[in-house]
Protein backbone atom coordinates (compact mmCIF):
# COMPACT_ATOMS: atom_id res chain seq x y z
CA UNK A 1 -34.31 46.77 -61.43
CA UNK A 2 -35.05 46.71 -57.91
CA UNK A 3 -37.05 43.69 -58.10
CA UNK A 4 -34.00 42.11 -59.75
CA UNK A 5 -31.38 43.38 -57.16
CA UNK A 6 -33.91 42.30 -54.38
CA UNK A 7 -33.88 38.55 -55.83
CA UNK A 8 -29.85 38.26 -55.92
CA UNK A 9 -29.64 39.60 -52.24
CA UNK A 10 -32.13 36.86 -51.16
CA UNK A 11 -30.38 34.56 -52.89
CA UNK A 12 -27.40 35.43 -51.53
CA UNK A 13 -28.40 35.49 -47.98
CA UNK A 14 -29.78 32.30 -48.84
CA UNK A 15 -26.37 30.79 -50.21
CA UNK A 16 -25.11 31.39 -46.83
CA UNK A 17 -28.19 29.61 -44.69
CA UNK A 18 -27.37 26.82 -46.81
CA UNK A 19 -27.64 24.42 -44.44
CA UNK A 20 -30.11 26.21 -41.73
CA UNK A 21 -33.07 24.29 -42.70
CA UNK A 22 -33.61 25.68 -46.37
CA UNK A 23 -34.10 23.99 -49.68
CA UNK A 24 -34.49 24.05 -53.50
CA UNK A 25 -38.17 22.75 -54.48
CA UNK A 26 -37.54 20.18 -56.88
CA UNK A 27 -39.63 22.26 -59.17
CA UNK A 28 -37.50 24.90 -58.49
CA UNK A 29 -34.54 23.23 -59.42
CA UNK A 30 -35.76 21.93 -62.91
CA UNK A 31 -36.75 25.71 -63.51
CA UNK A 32 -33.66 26.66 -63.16
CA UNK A 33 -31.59 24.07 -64.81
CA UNK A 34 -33.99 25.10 -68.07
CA UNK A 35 -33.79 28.59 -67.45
CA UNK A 36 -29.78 28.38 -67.99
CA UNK A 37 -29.81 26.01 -70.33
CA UNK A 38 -32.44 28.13 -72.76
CA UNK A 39 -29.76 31.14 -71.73
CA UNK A 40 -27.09 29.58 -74.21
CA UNK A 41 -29.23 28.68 -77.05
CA UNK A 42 -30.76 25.18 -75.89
CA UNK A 43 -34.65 24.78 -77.31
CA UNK A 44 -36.90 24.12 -74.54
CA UNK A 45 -37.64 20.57 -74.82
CA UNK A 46 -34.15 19.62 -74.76
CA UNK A 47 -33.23 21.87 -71.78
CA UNK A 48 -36.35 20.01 -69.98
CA UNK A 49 -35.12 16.62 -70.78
CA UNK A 50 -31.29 17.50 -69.99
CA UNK A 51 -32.84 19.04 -66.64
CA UNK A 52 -34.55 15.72 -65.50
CA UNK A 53 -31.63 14.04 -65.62
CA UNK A 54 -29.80 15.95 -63.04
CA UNK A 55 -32.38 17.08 -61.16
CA UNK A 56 -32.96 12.87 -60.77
CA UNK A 57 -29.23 13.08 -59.68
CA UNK A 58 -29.73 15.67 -56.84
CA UNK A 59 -33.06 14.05 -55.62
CA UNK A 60 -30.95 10.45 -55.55
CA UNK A 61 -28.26 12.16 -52.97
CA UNK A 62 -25.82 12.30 -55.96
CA UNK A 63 -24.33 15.82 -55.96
CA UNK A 64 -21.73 15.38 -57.79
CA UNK A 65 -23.82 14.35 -60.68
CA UNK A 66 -26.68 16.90 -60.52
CA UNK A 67 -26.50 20.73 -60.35
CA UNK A 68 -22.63 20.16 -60.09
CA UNK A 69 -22.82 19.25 -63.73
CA UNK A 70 -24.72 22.47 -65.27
CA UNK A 71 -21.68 24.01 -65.60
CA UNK A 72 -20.06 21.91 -67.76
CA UNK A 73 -22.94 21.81 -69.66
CA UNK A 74 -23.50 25.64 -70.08
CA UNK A 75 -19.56 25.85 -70.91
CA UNK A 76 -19.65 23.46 -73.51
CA UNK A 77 -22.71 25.04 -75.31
CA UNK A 78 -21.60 28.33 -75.12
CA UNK A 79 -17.81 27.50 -76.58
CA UNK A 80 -20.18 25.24 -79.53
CA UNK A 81 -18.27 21.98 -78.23
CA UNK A 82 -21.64 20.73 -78.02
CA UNK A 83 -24.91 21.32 -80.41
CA UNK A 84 -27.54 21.70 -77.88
CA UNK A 85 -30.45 20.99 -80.51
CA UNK A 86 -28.64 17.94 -82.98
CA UNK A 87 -30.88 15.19 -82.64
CA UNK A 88 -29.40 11.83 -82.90
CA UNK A 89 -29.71 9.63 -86.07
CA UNK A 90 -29.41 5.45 -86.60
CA UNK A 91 -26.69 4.71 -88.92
CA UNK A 92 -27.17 1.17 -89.09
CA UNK A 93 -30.10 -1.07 -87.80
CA UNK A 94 -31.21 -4.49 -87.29
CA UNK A 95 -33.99 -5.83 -85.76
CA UNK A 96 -31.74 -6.16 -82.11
CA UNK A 97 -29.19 -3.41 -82.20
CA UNK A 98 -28.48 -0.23 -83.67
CA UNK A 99 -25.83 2.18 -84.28
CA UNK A 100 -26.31 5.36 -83.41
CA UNK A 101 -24.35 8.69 -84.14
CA UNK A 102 -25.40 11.50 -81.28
CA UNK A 103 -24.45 14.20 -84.32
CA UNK A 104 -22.88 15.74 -80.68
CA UNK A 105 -25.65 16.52 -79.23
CA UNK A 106 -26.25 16.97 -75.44
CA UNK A 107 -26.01 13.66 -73.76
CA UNK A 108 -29.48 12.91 -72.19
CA UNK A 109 -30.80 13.89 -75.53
CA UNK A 110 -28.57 10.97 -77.13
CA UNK A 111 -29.31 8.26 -74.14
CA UNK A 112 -32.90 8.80 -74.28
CA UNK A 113 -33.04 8.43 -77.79
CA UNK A 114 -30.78 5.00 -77.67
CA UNK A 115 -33.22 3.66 -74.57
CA UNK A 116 -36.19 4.09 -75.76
CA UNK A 117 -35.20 2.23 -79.00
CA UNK A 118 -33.29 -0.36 -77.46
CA UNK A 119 -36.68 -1.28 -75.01
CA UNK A 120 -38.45 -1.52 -78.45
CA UNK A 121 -36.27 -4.25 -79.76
CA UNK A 122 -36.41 -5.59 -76.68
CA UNK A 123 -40.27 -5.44 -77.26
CA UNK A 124 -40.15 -7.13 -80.19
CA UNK A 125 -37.02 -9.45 -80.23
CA UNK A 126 -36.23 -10.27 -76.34
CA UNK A 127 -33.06 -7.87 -76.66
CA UNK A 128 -31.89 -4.71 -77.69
CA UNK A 129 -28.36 -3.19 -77.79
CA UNK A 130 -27.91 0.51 -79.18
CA UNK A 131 -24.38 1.88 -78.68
CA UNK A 132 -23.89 5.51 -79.60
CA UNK A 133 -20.82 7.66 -80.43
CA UNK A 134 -20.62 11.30 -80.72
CA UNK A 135 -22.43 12.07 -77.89
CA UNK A 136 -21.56 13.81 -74.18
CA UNK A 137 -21.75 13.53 -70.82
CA UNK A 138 -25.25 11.77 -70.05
CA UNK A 139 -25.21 12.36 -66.32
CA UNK A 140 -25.89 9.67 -64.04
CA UNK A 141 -26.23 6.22 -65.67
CA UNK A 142 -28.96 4.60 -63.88
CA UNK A 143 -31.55 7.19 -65.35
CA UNK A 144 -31.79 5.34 -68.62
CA UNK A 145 -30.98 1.49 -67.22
CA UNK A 146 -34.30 2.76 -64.88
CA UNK A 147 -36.60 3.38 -67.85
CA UNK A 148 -36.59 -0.48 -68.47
CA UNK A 149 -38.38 -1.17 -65.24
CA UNK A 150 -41.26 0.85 -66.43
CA UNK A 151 -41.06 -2.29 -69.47
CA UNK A 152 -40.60 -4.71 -66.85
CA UNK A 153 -37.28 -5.61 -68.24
CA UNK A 154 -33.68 -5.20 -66.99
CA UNK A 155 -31.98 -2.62 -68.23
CA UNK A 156 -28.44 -1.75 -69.09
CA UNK A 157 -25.64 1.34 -70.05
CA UNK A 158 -22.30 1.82 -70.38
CA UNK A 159 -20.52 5.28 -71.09
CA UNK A 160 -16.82 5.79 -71.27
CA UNK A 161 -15.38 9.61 -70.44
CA UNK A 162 -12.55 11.39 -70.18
CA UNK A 163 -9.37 10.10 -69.42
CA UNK A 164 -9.11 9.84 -65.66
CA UNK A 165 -8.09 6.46 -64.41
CA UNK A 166 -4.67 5.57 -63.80
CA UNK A 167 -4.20 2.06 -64.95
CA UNK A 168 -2.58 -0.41 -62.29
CA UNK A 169 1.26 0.34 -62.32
CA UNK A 170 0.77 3.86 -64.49
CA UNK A 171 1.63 7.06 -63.14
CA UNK A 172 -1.01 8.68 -66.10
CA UNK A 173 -4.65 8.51 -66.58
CA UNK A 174 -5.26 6.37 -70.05
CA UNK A 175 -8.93 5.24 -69.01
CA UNK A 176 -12.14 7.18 -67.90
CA UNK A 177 -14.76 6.51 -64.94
CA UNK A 178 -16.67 4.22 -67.40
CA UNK A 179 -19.73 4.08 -65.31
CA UNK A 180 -21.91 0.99 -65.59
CA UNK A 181 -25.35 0.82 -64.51
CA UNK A 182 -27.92 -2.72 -64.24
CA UNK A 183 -31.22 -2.23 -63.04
CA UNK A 184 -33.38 -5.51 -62.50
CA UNK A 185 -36.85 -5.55 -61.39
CA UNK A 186 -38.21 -7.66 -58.58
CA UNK A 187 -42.08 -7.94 -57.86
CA UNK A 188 -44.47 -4.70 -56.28
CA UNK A 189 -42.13 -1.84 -58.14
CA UNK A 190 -39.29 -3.23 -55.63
CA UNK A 191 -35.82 -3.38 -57.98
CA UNK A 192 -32.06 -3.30 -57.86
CA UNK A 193 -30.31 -0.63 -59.47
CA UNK A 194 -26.26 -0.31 -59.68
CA UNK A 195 -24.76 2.76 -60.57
CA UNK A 196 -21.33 2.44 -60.21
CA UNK A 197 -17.76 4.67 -61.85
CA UNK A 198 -14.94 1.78 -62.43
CA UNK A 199 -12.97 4.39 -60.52
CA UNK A 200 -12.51 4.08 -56.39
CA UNK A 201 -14.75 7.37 -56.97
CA UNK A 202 -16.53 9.76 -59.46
CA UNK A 203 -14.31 12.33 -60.29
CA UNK A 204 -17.45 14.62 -59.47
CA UNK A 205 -17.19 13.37 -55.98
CA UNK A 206 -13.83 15.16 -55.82
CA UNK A 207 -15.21 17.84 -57.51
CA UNK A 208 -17.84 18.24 -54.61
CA UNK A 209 -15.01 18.03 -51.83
CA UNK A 210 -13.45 20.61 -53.42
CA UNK A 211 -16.57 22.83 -53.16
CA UNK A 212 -16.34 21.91 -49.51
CA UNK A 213 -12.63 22.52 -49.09
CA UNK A 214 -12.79 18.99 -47.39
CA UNK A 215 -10.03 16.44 -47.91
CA UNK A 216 -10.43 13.79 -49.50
CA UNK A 217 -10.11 9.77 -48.55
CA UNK A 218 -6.80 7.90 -49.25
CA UNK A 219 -7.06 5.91 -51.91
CA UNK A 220 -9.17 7.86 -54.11
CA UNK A 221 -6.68 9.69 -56.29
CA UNK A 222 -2.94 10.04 -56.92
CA UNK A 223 -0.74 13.22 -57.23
CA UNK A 224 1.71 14.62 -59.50
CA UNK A 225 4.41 12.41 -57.92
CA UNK A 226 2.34 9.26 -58.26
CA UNK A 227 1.93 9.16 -54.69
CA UNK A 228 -1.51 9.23 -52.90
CA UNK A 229 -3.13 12.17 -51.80
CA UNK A 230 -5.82 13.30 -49.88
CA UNK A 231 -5.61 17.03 -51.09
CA UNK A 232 -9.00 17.33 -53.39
CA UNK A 233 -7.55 20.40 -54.81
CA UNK A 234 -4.23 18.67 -56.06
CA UNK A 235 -6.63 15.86 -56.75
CA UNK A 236 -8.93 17.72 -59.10
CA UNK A 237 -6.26 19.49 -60.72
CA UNK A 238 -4.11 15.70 -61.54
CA UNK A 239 -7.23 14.10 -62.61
CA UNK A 240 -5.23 10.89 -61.64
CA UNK A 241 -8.05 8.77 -60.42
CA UNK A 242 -7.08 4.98 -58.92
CA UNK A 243 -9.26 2.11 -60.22
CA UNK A 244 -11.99 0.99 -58.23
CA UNK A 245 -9.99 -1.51 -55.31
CA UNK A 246 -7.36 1.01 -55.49
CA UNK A 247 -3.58 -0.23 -55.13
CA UNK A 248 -2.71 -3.62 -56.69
CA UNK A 249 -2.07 -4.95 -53.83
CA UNK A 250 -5.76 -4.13 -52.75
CA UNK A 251 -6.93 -5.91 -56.14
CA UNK A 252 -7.12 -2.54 -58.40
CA UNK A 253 -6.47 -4.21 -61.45
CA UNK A 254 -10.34 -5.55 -61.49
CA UNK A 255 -11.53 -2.19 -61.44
CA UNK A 256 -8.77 -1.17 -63.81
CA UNK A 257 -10.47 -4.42 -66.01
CA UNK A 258 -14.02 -3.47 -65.43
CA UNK A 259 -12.84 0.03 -67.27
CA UNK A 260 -11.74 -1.57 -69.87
CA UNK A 261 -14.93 -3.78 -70.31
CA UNK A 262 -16.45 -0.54 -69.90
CA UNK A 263 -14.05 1.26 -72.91
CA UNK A 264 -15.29 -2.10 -75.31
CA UNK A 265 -18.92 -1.63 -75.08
CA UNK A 266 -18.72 2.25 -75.40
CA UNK A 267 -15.70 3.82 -77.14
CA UNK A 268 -14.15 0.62 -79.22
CA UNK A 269 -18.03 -1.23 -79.83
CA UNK A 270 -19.27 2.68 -81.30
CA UNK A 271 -16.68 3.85 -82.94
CA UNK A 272 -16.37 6.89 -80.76
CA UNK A 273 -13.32 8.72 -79.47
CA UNK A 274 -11.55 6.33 -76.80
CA UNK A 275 -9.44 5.83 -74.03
CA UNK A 276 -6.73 8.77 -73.79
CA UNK A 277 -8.26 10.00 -77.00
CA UNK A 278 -11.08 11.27 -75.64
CA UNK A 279 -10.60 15.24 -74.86
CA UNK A 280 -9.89 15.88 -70.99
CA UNK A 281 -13.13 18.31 -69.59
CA UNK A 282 -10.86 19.43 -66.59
CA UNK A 283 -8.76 21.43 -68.52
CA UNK A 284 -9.61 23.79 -71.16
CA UNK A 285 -10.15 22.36 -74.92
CA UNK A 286 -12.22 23.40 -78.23
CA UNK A 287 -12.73 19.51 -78.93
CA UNK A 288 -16.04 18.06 -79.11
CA UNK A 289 -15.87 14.97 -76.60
CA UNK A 290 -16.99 12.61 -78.81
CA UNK A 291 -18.22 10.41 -76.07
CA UNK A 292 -19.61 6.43 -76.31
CA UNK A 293 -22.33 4.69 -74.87
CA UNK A 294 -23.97 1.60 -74.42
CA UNK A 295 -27.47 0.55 -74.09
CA UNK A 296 -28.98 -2.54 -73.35
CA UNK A 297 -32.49 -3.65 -72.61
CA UNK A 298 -33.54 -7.35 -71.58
CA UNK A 299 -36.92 -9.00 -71.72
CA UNK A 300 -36.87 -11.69 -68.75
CA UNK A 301 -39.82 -13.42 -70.12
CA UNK A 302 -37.84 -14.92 -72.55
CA UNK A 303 -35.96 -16.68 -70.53
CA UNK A 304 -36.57 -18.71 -67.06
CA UNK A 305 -40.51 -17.63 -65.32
CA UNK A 306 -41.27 -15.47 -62.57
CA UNK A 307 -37.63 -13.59 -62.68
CA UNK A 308 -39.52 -11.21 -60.65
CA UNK A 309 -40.22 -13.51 -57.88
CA UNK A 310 -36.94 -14.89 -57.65
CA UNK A 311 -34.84 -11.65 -57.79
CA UNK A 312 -37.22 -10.41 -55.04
CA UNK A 313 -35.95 -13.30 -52.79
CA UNK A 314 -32.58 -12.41 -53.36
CA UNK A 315 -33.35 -9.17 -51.83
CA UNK A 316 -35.48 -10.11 -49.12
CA UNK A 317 -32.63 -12.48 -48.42
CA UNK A 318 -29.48 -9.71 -48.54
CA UNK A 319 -31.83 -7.11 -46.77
CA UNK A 320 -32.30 -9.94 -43.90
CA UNK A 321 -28.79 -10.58 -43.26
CA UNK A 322 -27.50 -10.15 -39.75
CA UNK A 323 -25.52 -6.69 -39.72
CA UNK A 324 -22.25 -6.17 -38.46
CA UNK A 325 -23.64 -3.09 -36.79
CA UNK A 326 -27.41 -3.28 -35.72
CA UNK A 327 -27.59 0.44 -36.47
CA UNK A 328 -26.55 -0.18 -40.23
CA UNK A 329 -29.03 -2.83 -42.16
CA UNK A 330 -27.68 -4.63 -44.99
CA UNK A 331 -29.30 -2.66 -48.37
CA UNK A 332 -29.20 -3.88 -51.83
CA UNK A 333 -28.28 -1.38 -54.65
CA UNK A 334 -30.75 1.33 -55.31
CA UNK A 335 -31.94 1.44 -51.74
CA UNK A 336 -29.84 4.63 -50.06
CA UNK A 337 -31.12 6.48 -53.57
CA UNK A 338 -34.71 5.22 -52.49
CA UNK A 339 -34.37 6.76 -48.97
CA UNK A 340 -33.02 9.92 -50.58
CA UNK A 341 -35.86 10.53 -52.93
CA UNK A 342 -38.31 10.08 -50.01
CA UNK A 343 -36.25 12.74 -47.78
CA UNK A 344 -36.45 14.90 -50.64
CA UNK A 345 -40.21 14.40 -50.73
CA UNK A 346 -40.78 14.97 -46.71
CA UNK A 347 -38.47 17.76 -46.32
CA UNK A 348 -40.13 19.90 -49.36
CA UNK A 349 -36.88 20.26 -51.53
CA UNK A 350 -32.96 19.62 -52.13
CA UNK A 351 -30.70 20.64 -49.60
CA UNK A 352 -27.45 21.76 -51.31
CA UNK A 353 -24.03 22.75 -49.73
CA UNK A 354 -23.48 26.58 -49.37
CA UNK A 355 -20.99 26.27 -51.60
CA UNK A 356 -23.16 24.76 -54.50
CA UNK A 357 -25.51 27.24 -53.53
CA UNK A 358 -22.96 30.21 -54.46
CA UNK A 359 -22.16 29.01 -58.04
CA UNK A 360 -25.15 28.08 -58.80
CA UNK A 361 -25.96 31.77 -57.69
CA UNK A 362 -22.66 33.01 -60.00
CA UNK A 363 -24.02 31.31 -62.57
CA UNK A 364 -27.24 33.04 -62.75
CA UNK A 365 -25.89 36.20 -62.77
CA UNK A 366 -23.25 35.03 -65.53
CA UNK A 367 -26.40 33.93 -67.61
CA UNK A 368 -28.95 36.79 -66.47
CA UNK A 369 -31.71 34.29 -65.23
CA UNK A 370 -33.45 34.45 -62.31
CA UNK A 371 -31.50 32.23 -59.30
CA UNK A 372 -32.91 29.74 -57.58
CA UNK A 373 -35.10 30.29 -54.32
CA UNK A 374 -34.97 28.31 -51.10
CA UNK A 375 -37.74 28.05 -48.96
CA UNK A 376 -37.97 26.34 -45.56
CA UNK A 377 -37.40 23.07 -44.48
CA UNK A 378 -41.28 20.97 -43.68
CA UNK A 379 -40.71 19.72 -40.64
CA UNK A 380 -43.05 16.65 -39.85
């Protein structure tokens, strides 16, 4: 027992250095991640493969999409909205798509599954499309379009989620983030990768200034009123998210049209939940989200040679343009999570806000596993 209390006091002292020069080993992370996961019933394998998937999202500089996330998670196995261990099944097949049903199971588990078979009909036929319904949040959506650069192949997903955008002219949210994701290799493991909400923001990302108690931009989300605020508390608790572009007079209504691309390929395409029929996770519900995805996976050697070389160019070219500021190079998509990953690497670990620190800390107590541990910053 005094081991035990020892271990929450460091970890509480640590919550508050947050910040100081301390981080989370990655390995560290991914323990714990499991470790809570196992708590409310998930088998190990799972838990490990759920894990990866956020612990990807920290290590990429995406917060709001990493250990930000485990609650949800843990909440939605523990109130048996989700079915930590269903394995997903293929209820229709051909030798270029399938049709998947996630039998509710925890997202990565489902958007593994629909990757890995959509790169082997890719494999075999030049394409494949899975799309998926009954399935849950899958984290961040360049994890899976990612795993068909290991094929050599571009690779593709689409998820819709709960209702969150406010169509152009609405005072309501009808739409979700509807994330899309394209990752396209170029030549010596160089690649693009988009990852992008078809909101102005994540709703995690207001999630995170929350945590922070920090306002948030204008333009990111209405309130009550229909007016714009920059309160992330009134934010959060609207859910009234603006389309990416924002007002209409700042050309919302593509973003509010690159949802609804999003919604075909996911909820409509699947035959999943959809739109404002798909349950809202910010307030409390015993519905099973019933979420769709989309998963694509392109072999560019049936098509025009060396797509490699030339998407490379394309780089090299948009990397080489002259900056507005000489301080701030021109980057394609996929390099700030690039830089991340390698600041991850020097400085030994994640460096999470106090704040994340403390409920990830409540957490562990909540579930009786052990917390996480920081350790010191390398310095090179």
């Amino acid at each position: 027992m005094a081991m035990v209390t020892r271990r929450w006091m460091s970890s509480a002292a640590s919550a508050k250095s947050a910040g100081k020069g301390l981080v989370v080993p990655v390995a560290e992370v991914h323990r714990f991640i499991v470790d809570c996961l196992k708590a409310v019933g998930t088998c190990t394998d799972n838990a490990c493969i759920q894990a990866d998937v956020l612990v990807a999202a920290d290590s990429r500089g995406h917060f709001s999409h990493g250990m930000n996330r485990l609650e949800m998670y843990v909440k939605d196995v523990k109130n048996g909205t989700c079915m930590p261990n269903a394995e997903p099944c293929v209820l229709n097949d051909t030798p270029s798509t399938a049709w998947v049903d996630g039998n509710n199971g925890l997202g990565a588990i489902v958007a593994n599954f629909c990757t890995h078979l959509a790169i082997q009909k890719a494999k075999q036929t030049g394409i494949g499309w899975v799309a998926a319904k009954r399935s849950n949040h899958y984290g961040i959506a360049a994890f899976y379009a990612e795993q068909a650069l290991q094929e050599g192949m571009l690779g593709m997903t689409f998820t819709n989620t709960s209702p969150l955008m406010t169509p152009t002219r609405a005072k309501e949210a009808a739409l979700g983030t509807n994330p899309l994701s394209l990752a396209a290799p170029g030549t010596g493991g160089d690649s693009v990768i988009i990852d992008m909400a078809t909101t102005a923001v994540a709703v995690g990302k207001i999630e995170f200034q929350r945590r922070k108690k920090a306002p948030i931009p204008s333009g990111w989300a209405l309130g009550p009123d229909g007016a714009l605020t920059t309160d992330a508390e009134v934010a959060f608790k609207t859910g009234l998210l603006m389309p990416l572009g924002g007002s209409e007079t700042h050309s919302g209504y593509k973003g509010y049209c690159l949802g609804i691309l999003v919604e075909v390929f996911s909820g409509i395409l699947s035959g999943s939940a959809y739109g404002p029929n798909i349950r809202h996770w910010l307030r409390p519900t015993d519905k099973p989200a019933d979420i769709g995805h989309s998963f694509v996976a392109i072999n560019p050697n049936c098509f025009a040679p060396d797509f490699g070389c030339r998407m490379q160019d394309l780089m090299t070219c948009l990397r080489n343009l002259k900056p507005q500021d000489p301080s701030k190079p021109v980057l394609v998509p996929g390099d700030p999570e690039k830089k991340n990953m390698k600041l991850v690497d020097k400085q030994g670990g994640i460096q999470y806000h106090e704040n994340q620190l403390k409920a990830s800390l409540g957490l562990a107590q909540e579930l009786c596993v052990e917390p996480m541990q920081t350790v010191p910053m390398k310095t090179c």
